[in-house]
N, C-alpha and C. Protein backbone atom coordinates (compact mmCIF):
# COMPACT_ATOMS: atom_id res chain seq x y z
N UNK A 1 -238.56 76.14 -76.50
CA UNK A 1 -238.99 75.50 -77.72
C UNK A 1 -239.12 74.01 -77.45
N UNK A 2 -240.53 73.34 -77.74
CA UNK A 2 -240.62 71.87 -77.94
C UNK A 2 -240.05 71.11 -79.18
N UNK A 3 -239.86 69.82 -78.97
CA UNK A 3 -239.64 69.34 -80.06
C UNK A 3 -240.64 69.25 -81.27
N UNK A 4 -241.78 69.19 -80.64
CA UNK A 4 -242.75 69.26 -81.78
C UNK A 4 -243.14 70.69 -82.30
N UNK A 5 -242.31 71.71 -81.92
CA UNK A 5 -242.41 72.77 -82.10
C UNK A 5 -241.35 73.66 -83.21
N UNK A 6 -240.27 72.65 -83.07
CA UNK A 6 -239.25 72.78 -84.34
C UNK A 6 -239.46 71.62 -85.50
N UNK A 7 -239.26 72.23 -86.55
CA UNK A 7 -238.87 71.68 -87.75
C UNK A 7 -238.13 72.02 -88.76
N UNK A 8 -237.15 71.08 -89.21
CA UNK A 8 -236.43 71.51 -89.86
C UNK A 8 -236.58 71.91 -91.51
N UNK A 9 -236.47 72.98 -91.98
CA UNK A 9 -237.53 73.40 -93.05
C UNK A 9 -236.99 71.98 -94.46
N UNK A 10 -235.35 72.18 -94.46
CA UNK A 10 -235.20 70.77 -95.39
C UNK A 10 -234.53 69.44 -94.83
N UNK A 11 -234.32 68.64 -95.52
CA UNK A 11 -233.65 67.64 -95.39
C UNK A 11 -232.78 66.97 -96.23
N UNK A 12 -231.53 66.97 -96.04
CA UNK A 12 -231.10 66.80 -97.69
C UNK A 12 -230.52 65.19 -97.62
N UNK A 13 -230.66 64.41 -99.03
CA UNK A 13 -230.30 63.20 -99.36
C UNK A 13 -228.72 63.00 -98.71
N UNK A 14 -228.09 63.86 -99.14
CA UNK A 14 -226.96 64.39 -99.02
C UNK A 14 -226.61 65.53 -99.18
N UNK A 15 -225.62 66.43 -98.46
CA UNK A 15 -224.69 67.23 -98.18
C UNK A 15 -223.26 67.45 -98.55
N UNK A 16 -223.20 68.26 -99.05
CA UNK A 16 -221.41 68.56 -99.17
C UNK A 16 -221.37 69.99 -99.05
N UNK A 17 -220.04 69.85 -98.72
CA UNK A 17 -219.32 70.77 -97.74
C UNK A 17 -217.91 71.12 -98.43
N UNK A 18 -217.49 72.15 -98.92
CA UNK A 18 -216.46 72.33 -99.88
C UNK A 18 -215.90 73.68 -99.15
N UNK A 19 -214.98 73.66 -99.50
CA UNK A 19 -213.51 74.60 -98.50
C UNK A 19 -213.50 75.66 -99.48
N UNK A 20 -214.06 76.85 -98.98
CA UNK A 20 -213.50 77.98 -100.27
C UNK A 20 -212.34 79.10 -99.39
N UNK A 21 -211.51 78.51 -99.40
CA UNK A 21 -210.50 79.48 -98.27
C UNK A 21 -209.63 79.64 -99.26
N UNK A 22 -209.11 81.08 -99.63
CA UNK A 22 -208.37 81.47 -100.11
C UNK A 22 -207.20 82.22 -99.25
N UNK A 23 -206.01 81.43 -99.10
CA UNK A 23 -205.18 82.15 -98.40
C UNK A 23 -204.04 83.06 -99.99
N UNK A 24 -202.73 83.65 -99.29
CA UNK A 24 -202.41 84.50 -100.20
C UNK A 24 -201.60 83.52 -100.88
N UNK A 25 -200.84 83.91 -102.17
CA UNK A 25 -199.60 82.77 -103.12
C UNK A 25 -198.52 82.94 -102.41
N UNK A 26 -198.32 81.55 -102.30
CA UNK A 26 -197.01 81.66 -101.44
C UNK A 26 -197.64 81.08 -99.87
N UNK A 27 -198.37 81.15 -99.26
CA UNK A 27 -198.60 80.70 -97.88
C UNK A 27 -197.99 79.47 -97.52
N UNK A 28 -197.75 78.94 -96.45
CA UNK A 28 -196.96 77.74 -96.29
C UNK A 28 -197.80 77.14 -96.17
N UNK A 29 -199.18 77.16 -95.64
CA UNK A 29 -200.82 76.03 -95.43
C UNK A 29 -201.30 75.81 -96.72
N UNK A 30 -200.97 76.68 -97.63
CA UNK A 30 -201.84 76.30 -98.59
C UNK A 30 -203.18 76.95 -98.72
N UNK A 31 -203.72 76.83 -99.73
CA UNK A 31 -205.21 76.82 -99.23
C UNK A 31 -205.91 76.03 -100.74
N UNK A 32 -207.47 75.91 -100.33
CA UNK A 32 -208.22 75.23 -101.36
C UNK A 32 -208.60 76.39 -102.67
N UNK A 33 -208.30 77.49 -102.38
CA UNK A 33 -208.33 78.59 -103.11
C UNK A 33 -207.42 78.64 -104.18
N UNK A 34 -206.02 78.59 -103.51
CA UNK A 34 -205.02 78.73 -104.56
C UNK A 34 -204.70 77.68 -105.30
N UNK A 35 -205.51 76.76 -104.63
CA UNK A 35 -205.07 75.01 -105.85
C UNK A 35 -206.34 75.41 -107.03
N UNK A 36 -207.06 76.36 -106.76
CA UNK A 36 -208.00 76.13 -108.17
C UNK A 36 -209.65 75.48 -107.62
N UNK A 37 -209.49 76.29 -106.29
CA UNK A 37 -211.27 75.75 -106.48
C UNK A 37 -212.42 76.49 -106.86
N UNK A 38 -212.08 77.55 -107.03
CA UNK A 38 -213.78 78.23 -106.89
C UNK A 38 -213.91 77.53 -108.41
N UNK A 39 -213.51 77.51 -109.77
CA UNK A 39 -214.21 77.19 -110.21
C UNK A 39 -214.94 75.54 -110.25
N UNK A 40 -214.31 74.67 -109.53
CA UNK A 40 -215.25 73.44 -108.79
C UNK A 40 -216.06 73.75 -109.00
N UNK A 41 -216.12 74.90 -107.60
CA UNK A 41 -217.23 74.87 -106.26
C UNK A 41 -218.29 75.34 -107.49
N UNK A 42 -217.96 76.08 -108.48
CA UNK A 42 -218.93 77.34 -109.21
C UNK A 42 -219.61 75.97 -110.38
N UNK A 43 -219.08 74.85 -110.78
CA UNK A 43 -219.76 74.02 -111.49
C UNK A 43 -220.53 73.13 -110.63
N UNK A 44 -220.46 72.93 -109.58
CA UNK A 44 -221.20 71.95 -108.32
C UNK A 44 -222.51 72.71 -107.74
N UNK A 45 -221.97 73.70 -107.69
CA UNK A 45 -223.14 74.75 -107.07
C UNK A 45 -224.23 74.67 -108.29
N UNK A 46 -223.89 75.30 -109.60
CA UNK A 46 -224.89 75.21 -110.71
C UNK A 46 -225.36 73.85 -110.85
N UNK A 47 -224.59 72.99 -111.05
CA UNK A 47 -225.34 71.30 -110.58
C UNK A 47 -226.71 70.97 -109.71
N UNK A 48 -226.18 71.38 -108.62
CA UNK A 48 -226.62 71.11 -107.36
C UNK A 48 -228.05 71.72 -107.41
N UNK A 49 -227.97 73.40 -107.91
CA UNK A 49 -229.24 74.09 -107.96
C UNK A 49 -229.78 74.03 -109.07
N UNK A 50 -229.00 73.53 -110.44
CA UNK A 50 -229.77 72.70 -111.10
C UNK A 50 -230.80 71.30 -111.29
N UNK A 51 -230.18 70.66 -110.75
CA UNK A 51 -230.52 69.45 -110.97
C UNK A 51 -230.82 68.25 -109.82
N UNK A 52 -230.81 68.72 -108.54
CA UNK A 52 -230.92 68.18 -106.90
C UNK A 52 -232.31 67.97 -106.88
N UNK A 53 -232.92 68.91 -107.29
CA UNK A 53 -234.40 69.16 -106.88
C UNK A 53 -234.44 69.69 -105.10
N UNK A 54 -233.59 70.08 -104.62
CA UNK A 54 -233.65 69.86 -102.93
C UNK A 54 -233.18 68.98 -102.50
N UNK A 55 -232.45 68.04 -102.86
CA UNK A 55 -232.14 66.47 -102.11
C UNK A 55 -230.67 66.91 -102.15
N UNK A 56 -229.78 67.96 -102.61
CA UNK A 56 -228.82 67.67 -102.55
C UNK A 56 -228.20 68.75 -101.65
N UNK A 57 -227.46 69.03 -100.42
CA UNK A 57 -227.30 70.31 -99.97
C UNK A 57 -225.79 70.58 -100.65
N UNK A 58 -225.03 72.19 -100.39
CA UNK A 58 -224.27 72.29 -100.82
C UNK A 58 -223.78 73.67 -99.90
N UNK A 59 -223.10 73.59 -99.14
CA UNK A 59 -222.00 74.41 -98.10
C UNK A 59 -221.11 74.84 -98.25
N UNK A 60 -220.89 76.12 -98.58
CA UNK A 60 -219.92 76.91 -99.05
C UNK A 60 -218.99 76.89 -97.17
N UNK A 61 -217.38 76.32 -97.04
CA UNK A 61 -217.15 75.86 -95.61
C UNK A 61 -215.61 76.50 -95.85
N UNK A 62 -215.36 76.92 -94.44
CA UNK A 62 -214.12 77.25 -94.35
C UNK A 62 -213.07 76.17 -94.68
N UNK A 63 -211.67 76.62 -93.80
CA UNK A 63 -210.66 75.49 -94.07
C UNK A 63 -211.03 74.17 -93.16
N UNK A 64 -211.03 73.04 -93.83
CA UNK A 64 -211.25 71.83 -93.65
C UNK A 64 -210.19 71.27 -93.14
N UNK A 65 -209.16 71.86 -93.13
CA UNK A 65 -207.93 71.60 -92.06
C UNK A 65 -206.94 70.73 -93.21
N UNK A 66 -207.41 70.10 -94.39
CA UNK A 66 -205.94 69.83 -94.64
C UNK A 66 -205.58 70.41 -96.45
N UNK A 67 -205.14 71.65 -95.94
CA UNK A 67 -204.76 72.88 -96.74
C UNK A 67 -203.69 72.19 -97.89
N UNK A 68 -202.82 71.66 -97.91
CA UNK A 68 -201.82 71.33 -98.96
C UNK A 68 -202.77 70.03 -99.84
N UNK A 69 -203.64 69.50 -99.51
CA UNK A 69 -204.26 68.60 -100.07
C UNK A 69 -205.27 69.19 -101.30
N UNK A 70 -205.52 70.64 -101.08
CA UNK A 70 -206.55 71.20 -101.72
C UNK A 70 -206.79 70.85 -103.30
N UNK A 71 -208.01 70.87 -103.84
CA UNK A 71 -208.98 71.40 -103.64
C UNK A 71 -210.26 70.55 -102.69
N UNK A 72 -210.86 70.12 -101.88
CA UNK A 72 -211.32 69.11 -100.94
C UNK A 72 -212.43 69.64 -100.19
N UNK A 73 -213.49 68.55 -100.42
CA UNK A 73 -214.60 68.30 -100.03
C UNK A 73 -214.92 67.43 -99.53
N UNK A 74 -216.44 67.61 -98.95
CA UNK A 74 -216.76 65.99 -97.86
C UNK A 74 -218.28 66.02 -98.41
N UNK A 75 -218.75 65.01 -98.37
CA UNK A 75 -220.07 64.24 -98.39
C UNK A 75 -220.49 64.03 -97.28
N UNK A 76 -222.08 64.98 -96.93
CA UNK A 76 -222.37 63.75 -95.67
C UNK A 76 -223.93 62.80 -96.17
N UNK A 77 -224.60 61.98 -95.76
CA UNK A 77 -223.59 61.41 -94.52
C UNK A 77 -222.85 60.50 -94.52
N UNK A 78 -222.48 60.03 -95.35
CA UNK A 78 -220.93 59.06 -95.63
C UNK A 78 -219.88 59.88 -95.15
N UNK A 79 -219.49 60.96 -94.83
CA UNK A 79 -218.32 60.98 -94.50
C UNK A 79 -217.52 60.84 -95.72
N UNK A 80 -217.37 61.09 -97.05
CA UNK A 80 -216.32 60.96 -97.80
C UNK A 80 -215.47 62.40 -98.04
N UNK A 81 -214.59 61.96 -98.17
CA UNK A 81 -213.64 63.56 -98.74
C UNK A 81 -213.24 63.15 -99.69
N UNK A 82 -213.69 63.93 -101.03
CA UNK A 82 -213.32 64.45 -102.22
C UNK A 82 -211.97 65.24 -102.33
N UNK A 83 -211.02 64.98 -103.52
CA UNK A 83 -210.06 66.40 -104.34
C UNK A 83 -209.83 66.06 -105.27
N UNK A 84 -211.57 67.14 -105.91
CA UNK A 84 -211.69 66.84 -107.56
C UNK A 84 -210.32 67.95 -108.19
N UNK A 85 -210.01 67.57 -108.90
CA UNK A 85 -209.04 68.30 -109.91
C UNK A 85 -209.78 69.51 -111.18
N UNK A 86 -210.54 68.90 -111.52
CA UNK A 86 -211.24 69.64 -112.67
C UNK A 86 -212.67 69.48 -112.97
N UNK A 87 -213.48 69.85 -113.45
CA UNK A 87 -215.04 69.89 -113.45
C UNK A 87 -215.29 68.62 -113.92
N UNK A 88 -214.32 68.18 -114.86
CA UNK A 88 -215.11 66.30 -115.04
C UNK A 88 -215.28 65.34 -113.99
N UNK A 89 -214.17 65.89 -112.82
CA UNK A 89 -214.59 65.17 -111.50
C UNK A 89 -215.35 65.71 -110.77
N UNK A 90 -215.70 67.17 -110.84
CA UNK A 90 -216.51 66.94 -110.21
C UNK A 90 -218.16 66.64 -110.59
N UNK A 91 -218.50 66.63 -111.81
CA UNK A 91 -219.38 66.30 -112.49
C UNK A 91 -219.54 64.32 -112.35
N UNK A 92 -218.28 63.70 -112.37
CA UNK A 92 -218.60 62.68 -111.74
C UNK A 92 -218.84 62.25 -109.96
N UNK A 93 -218.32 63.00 -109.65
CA UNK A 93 -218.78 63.40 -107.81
C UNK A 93 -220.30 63.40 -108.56
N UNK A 94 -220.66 64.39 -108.81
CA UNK A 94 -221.84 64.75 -108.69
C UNK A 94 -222.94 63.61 -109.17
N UNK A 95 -222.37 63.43 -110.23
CA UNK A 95 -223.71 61.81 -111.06
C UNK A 95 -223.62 60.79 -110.35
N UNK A 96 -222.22 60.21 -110.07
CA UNK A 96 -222.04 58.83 -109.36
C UNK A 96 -222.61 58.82 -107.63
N UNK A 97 -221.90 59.86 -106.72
CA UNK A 97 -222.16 59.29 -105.77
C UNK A 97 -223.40 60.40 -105.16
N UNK A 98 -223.67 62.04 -105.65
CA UNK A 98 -224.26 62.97 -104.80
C UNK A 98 -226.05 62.31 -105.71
N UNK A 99 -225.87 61.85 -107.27
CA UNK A 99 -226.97 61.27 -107.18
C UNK A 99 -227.31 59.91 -107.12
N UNK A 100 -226.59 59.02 -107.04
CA UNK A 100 -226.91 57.86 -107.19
C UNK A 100 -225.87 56.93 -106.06
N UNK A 101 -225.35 57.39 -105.46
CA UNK A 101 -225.07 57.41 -103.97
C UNK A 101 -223.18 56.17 -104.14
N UNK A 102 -222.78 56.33 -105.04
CA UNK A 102 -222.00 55.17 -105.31
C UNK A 102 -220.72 56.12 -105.66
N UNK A 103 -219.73 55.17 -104.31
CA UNK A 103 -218.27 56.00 -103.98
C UNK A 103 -217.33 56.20 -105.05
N UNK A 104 -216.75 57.19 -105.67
CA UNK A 104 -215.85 57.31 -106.61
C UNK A 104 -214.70 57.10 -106.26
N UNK A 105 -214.23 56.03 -106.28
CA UNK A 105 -212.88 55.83 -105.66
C UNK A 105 -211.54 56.32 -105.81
N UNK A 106 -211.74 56.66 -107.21
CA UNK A 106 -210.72 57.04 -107.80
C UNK A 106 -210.53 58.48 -107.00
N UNK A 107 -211.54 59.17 -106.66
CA UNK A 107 -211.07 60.80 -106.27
C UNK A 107 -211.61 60.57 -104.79
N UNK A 108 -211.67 59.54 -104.02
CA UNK A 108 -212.14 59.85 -102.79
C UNK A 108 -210.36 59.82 -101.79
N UNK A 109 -210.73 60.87 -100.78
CA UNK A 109 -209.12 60.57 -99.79
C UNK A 109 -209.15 59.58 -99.17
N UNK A 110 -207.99 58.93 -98.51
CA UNK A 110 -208.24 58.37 -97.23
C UNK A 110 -207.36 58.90 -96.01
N UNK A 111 -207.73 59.77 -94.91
CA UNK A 111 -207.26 60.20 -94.04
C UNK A 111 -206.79 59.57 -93.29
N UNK A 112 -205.57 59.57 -92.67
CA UNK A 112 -204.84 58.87 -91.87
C UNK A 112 -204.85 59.62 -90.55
N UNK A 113 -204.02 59.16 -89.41
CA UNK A 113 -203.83 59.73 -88.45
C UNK A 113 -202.80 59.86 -87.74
């Protein structure tokens, strides 16, 4: 395959990437499941395929590796990680920064090392 021979069918403004791992109650990792995400993921998704037009992608993603933090998402391509609590955050995820590109500080992480 050439390069001028691939294309990528979209391109999105931005991307996010949200953890739907449900481990069991009680696990010692945690998961983004049992803190309460699908219904997030289930108001972001209707967002997203509502109202993106295509500019916005949206990745249903395994464990994101930090399980007790849950419920947690990332933006690309900023690189931000999200842990919205309830649909008003993520409805502000969604207006402030997935359309109008401006960091919510209040719900963004900062990962250490």
């Amino acid at each position: 395959m050439t390069d001028e021979s691939f294309e990528l069918p979209q391109i999105y403004e931005r991307h996010v990437f949200a953890c739907f791992t449900q481990r069991p109650p009680g696990h010692p990792r945690g998961s983004c499941g049992a803190a309460g995400a699908q219904p997030l993921w289930d108001r972001l998704g209707r967002r997203v395929e509502a109202e993106s037009a295509g500019k916005i992608g949206f990745t249903p993603a395994g464990c994101l590796g930090f399980c007790s933090a849950g419920p947690l998402m990332v933006v690309y391509p900023e690189g931000v990680w999200y842990r919205p609590q309830t649909t008003a955050d993520v409805d502000e995820i969604f207006d402030d920064h997935l359309k109008q590109g401006r960091l919510v500080e209040r719900l963004a992480m900062v990962l250490k090392r």
